[in-house]
C-alpha atoms as a PDB file:
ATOM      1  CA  UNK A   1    -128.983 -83.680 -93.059  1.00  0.00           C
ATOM      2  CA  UNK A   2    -130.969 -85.236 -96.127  1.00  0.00           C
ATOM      3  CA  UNK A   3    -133.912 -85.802 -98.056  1.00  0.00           C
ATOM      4  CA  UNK A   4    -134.269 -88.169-100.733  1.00  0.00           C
ATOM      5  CA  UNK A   5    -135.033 -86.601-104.393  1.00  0.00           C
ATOM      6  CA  UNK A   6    -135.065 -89.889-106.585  1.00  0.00           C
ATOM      7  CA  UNK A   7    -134.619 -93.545-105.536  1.00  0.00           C
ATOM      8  CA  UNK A   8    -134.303 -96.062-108.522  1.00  0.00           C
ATOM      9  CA  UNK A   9    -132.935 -99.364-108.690  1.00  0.00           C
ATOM     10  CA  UNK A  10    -129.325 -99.041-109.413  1.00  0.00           C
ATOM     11  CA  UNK A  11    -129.182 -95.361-107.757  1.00  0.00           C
ATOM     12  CA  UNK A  12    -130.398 -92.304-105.277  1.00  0.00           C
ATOM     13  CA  UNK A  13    -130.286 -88.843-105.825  1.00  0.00           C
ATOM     14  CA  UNK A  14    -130.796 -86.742-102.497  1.00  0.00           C
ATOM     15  CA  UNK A  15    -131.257 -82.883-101.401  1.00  0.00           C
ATOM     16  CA  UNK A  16    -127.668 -82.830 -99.243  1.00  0.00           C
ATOM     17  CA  UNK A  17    -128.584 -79.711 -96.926  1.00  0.00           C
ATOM     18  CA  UNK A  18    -125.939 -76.617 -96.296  1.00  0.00           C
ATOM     19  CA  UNK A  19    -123.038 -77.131 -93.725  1.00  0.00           C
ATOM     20  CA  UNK A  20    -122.892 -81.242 -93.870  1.00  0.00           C
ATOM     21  CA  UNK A  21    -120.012 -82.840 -95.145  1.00  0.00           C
ATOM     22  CA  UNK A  22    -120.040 -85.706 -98.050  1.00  0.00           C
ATOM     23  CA  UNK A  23    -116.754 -86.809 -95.883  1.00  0.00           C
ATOM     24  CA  UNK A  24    -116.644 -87.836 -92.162  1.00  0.00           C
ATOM     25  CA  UNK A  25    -115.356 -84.313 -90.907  1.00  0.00           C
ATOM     26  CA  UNK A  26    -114.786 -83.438 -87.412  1.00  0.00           C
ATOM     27  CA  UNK A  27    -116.613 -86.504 -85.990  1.00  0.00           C
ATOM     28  CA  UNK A  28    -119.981 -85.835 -87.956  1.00  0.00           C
ATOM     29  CA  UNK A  29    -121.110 -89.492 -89.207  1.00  0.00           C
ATOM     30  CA  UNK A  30    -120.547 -89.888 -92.760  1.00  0.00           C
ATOM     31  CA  UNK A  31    -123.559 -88.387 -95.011  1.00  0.00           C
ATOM     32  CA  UNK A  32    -123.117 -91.707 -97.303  1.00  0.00           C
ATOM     33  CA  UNK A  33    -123.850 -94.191 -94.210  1.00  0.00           C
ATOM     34  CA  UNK A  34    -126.926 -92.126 -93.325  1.00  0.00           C
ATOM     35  CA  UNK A  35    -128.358 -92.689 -96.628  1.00  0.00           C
ATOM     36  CA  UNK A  36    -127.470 -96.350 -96.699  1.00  0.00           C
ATOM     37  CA  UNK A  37    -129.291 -96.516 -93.225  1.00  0.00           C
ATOM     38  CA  UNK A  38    -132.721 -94.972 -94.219  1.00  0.00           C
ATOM     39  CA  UNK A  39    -132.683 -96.934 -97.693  1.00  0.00           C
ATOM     40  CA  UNK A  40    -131.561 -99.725 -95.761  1.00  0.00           C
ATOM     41  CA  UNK A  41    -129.091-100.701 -98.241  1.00  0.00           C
ATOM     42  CA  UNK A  42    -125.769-102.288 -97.543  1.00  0.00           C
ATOM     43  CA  UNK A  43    -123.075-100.158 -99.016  1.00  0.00           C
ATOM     44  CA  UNK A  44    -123.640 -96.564-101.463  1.00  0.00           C
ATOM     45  CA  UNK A  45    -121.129 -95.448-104.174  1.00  0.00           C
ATOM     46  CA  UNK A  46    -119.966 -91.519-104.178  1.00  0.00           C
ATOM     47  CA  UNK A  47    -119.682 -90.625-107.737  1.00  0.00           C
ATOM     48  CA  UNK A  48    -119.252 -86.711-107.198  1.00  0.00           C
ATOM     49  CA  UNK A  49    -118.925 -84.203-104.376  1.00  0.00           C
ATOM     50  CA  UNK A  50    -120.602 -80.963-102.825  1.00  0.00           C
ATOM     51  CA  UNK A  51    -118.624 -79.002-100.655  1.00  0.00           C
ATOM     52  CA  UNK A  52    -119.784 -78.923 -97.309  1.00  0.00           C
ATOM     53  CA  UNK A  53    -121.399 -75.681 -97.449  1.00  0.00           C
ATOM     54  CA  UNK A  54    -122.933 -76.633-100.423  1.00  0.00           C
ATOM     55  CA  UNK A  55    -126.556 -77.343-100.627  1.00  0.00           C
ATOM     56  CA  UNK A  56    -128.390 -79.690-103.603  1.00  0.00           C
ATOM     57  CA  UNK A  57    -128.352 -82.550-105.719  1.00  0.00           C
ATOM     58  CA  UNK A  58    -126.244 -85.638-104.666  1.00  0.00           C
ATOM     59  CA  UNK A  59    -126.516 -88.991-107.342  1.00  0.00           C
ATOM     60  CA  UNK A  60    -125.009 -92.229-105.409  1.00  0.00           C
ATOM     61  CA  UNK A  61    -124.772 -95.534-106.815  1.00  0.00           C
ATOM     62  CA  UNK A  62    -126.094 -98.227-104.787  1.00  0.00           C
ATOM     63  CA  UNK A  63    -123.931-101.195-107.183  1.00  0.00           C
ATOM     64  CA  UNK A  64    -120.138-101.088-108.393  1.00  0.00           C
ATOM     65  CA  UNK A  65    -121.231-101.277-111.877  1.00  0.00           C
ATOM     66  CA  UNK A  66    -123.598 -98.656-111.580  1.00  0.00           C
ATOM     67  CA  UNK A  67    -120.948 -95.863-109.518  1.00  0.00           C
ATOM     68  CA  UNK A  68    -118.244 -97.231-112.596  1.00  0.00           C
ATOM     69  CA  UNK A  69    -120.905 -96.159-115.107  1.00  0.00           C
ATOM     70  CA  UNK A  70    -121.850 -92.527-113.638  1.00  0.00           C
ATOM     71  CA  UNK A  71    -118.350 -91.727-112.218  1.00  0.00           C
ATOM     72  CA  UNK A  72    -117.380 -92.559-116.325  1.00  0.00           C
ATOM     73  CA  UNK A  73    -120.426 -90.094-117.399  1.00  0.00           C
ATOM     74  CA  UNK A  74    -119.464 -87.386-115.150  1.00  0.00           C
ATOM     75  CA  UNK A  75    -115.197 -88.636-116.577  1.00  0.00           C
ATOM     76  CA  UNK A  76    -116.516 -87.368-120.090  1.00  0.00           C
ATOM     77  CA  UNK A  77    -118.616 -84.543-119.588  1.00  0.00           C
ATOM     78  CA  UNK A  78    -122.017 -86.389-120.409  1.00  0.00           C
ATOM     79  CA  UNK A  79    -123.360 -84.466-117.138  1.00  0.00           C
ATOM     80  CA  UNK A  80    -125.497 -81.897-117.106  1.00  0.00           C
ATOM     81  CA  UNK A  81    -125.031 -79.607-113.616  1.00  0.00           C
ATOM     82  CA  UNK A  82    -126.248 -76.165-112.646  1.00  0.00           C
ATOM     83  CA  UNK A  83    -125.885 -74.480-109.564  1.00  0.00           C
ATOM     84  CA  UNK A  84    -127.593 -71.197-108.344  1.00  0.00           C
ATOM     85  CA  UNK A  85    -125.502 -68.904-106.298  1.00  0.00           C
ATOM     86  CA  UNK A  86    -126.091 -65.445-104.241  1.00  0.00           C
ATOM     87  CA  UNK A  87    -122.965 -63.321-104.570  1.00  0.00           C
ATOM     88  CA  UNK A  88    -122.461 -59.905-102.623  1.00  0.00           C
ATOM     89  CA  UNK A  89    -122.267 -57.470-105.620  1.00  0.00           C
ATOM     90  CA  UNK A  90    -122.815 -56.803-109.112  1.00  0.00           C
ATOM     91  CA  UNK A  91    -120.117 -58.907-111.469  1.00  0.00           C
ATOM     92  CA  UNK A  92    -117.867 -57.266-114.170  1.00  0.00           C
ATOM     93  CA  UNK A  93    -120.075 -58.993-116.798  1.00  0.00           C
ATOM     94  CA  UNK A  94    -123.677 -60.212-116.343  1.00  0.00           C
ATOM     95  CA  UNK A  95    -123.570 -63.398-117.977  1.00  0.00           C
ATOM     96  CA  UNK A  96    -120.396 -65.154-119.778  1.00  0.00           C
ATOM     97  CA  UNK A  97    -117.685 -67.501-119.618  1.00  0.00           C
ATOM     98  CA  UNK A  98    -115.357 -68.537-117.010  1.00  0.00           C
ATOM     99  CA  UNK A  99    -112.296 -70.025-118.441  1.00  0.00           C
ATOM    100  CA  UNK A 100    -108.714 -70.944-117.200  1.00  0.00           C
ATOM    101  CA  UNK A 101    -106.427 -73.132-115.052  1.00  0.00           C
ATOM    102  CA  UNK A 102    -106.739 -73.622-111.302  1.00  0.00           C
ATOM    103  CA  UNK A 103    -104.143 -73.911-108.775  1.00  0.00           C
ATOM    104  CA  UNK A 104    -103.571 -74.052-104.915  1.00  0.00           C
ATOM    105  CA  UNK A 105    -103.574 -70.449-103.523  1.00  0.00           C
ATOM    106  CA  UNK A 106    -103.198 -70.110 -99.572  1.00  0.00           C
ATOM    107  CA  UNK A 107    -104.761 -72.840 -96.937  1.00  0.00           C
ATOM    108  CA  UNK A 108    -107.647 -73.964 -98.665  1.00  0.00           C
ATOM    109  CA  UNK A 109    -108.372 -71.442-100.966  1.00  0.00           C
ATOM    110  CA  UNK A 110    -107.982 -72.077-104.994  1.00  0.00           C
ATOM    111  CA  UNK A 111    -107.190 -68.972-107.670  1.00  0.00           C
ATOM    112  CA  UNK A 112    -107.956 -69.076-111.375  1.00  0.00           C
ATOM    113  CA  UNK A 113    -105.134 -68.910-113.759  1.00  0.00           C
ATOM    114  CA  UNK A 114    -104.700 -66.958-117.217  1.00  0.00           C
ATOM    115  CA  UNK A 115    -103.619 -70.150-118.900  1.00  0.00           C
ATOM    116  CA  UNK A 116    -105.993 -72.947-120.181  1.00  0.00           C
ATOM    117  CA  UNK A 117    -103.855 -76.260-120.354  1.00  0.00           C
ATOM    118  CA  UNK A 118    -106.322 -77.920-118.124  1.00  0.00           C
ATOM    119  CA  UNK A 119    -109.082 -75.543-117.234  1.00  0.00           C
ATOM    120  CA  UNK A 120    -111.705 -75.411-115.379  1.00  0.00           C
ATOM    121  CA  UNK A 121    -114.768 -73.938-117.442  1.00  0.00           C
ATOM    122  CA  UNK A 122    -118.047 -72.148-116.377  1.00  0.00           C
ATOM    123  CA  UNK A 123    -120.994 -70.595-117.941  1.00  0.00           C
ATOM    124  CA  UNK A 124    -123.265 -67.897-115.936  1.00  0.00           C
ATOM    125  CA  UNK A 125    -125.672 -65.909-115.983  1.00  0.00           C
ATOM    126  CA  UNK A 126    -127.145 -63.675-113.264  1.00  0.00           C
ATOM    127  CA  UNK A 127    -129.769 -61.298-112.706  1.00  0.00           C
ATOM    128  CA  UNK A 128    -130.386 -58.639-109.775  1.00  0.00           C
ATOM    129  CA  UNK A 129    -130.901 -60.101-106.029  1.00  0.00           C
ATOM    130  CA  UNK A 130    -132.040 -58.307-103.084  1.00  0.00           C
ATOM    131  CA  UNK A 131    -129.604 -55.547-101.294  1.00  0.00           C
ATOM    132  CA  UNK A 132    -127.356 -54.821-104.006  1.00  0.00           C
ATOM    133  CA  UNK A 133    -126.600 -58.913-104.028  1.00  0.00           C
ATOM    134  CA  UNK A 134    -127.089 -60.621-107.540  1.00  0.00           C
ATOM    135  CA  UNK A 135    -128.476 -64.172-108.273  1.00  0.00           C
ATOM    136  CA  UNK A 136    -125.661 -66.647-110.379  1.00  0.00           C
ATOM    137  CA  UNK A 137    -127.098 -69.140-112.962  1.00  0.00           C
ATOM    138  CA  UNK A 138    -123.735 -71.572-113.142  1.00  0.00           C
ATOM    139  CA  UNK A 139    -123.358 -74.519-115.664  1.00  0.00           C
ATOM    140  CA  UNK A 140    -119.928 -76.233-114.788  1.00  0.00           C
ATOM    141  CA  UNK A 141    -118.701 -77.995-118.298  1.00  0.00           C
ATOM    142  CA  UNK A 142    -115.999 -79.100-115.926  1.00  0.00           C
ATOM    143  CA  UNK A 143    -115.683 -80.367-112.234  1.00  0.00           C
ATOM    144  CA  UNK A 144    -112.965 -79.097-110.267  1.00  0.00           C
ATOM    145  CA  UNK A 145    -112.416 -78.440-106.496  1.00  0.00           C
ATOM    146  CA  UNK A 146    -114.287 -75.201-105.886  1.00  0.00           C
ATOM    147  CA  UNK A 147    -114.639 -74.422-109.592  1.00  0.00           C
ATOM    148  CA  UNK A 148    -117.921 -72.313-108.771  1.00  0.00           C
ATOM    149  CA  UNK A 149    -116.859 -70.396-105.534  1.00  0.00           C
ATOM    150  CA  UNK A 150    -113.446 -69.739-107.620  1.00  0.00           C
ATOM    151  CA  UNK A 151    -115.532 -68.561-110.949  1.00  0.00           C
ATOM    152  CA  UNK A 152    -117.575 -66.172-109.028  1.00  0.00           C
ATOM    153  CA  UNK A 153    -115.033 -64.272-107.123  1.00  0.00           C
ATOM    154  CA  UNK A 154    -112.776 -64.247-110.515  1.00  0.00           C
ATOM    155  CA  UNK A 155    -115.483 -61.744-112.395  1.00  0.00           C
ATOM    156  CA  UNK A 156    -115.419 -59.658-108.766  1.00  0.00           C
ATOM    157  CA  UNK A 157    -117.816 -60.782-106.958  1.00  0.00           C
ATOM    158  CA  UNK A 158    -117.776 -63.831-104.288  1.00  0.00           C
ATOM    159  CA  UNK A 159    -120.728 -66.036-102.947  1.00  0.00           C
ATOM    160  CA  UNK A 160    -122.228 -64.864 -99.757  1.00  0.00           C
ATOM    161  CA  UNK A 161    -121.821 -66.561 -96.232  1.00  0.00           C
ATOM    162  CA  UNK A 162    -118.730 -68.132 -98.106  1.00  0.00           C
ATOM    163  CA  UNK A 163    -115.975 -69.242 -95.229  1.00  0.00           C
ATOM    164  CA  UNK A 164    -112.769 -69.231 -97.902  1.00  0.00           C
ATOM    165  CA  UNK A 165    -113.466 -66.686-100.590  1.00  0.00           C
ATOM    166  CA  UNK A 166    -116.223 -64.296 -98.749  1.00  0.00           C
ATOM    167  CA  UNK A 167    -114.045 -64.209 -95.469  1.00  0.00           C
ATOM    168  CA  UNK A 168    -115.817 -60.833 -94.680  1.00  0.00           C
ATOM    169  CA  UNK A 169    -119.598 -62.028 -95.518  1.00  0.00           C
ATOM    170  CA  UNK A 170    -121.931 -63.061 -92.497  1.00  0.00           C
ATOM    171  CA  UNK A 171    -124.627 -65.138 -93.510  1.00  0.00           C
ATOM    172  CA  UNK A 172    -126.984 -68.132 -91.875  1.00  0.00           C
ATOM    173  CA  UNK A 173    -125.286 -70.143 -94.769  1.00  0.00           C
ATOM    174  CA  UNK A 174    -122.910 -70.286 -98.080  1.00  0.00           C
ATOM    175  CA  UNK A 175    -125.076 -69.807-100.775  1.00  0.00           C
ATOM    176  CA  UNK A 176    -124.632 -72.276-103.497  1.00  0.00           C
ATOM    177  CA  UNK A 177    -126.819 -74.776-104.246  1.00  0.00           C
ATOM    178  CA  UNK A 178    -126.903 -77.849-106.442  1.00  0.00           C
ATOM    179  CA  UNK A 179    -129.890 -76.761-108.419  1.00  0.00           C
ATOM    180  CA  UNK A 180    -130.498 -79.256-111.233  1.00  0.00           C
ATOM    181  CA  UNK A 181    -128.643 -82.391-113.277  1.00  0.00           C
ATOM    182  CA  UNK A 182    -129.008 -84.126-116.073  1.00  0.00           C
ATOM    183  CA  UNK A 183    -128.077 -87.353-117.421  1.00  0.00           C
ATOM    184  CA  UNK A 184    -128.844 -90.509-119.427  1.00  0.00           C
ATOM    185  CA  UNK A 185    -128.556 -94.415-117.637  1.00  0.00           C
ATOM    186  CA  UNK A 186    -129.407 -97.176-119.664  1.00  0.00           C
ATOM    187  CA  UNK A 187    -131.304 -95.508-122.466  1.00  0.00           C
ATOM    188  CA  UNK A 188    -133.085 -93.464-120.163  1.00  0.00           C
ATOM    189  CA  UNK A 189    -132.932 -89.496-119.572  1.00  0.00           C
ATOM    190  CA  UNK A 190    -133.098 -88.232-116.161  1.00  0.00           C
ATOM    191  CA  UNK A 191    -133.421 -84.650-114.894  1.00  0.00           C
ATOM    192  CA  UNK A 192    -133.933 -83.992-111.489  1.00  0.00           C
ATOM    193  CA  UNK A 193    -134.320 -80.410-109.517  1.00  0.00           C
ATOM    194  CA  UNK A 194    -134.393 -78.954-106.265  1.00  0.00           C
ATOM    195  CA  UNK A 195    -135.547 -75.313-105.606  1.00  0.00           C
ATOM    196  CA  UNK A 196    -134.155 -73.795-102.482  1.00  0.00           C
ATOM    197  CA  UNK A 197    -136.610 -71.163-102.744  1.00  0.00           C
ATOM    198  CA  UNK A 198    -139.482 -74.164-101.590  1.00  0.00           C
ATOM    199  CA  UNK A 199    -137.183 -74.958 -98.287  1.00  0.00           C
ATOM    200  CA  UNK A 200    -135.771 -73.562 -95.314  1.00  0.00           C
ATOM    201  CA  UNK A 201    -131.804 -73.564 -95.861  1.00  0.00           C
ATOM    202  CA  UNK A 202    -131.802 -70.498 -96.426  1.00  0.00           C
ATOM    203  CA  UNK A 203    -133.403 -66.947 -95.618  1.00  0.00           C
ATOM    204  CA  UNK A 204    -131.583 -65.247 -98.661  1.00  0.00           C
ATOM    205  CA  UNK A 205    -133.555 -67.961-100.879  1.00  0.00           C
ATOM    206  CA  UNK A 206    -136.373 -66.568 -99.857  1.00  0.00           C
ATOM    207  CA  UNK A 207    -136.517 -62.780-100.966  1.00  0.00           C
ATOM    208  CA  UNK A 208    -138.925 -61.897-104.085  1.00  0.00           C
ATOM    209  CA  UNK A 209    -136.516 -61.313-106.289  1.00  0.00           C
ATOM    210  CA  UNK A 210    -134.984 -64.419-105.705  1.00  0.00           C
ATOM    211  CA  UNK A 211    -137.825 -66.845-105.859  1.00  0.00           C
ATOM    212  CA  UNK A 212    -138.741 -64.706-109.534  1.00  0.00           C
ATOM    213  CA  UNK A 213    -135.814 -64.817-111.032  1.00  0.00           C
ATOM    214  CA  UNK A 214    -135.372 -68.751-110.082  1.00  0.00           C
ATOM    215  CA  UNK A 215    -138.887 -68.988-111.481  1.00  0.00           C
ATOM    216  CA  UNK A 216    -137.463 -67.850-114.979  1.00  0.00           C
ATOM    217  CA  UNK A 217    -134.936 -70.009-114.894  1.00  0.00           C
ATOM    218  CA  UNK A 218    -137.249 -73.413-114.175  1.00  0.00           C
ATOM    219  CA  UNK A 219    -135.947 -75.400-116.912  1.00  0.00           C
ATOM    220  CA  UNK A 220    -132.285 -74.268-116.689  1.00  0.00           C
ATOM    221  CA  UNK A 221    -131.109 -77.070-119.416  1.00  0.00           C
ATOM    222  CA  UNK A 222    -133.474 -75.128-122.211  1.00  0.00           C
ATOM    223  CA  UNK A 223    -131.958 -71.658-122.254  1.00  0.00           C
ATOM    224  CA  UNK A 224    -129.530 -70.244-124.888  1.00  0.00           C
ATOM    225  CA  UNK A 225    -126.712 -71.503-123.832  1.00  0.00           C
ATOM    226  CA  UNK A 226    -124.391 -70.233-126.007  1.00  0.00           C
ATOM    227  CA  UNK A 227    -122.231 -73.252-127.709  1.00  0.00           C
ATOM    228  CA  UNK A 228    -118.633 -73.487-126.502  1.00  0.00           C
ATOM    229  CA  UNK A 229    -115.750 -73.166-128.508  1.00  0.00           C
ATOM    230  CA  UNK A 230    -113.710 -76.678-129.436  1.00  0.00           C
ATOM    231  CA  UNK A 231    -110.554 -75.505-128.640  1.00  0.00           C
ATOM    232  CA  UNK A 232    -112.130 -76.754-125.009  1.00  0.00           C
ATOM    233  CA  UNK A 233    -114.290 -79.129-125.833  1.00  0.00           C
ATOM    234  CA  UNK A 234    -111.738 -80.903-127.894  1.00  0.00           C
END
């Protein structure tokens, strides 16, 4: 279900694996109360969310205080997030922006809108995967519902073994995966990682070309990332 990344005083950051929900769903036990069991702690704070299929880096607050002062961080942007993803085919652009409003579509599904009152904004880059598939590099500046599923299908592509936007894709898994965050809590900088490639969630994770090009993009917070424009960053 779990492994445990980081465990400091005032927090926990664990590896949530694929196809476990953040959420009681369906009559799984909550993921939260499983932590708070093995840390033996009496109560854990949610201060962001992975979609169930989701694989990666979860931060929980184990005081009030401390879930008020990373929910706040993650509030203004002061979070740094990227996510790897494998997506079916080639994109319309290899590496770019992702910029515009989000709204309901059908059931659960979201669509990306041409206007930009409130958007949801993602940078990418990819390079070539196995079979025709190609490896996404995603740094959400925002943090809406399904931003990244959503981003990836919007440039013509969508994220393999995905249940809402990939309806035709079989796969042992979705494949997106918390990869690494950033942050600062009380005057200290923290940046924690998780390589799927090194685990077994995954077979796709595991083809050469994945594990290389993951290996080039190690430290994902110390490539170009070109500097967004203020009309979004206000």
């Amino acid at each position: 279900m779990f492994e445990i990344v980081f465990d400091a005083p005032d927090f926990v950051v664990i590896n949530k694996y694929p196809n476990v929900s953040v959420h009681k769903d369906d009559g799984d036990t909550m993921l939260v109360e499983e932590v708070s069991q093995k840390l033996g702690c009496d109560s854990l704070y949610l201060v962001h969310r992975l979609d169930k299929m989701t694989s990666g880096l979860l931060l929980l607050a184990k005081t009030g205080t401390a879930a008020s002062e990373l929910s706040s961080k993650f509030a203004k942007r002061e979070v740094e997030k990227y996510y790897l993803a494998i997506a079916d085919k080639k994109p319309k652009k290899k590496q770019g922006l992702i910029c515009g409003d989000m709204s309901r579509s059908r059931r659960s599904a979201w669509k990306l809108n041409p206007t930009t009152e409130n958007p949801a904004v993602t940078q990418f880059f990819t390079q070539a995967a196995s079979a025709g598939q190609r490896l996404f590099l995603c740094k959400p500046y925002t943090g809406k519902t399904h931003q990244i599923r959503v981003a990836v299908k919007s440039v013509g592509s969508a994220i393999v073994g995905d249940p809402i936007y990939n309806t035709q894709s079989v796969a042992d898994r979705g494949y997106l995966h918390a990869f690494c965050i950033g942050f600062e809590y009380q005057g200290k900088t923290y940046r924690l990682k998780v390589d799927p490639c090194t685990d077994s969630t995954g077979e796709l994770w595991q083809a050469p070309e994945v594990v290389e090009a993951v290996q080039k993009w190690a430290s994902p917070w110390q490539l170009s990332w070109p500097t967004l424009p203020k009309s979004i960053t206000g």
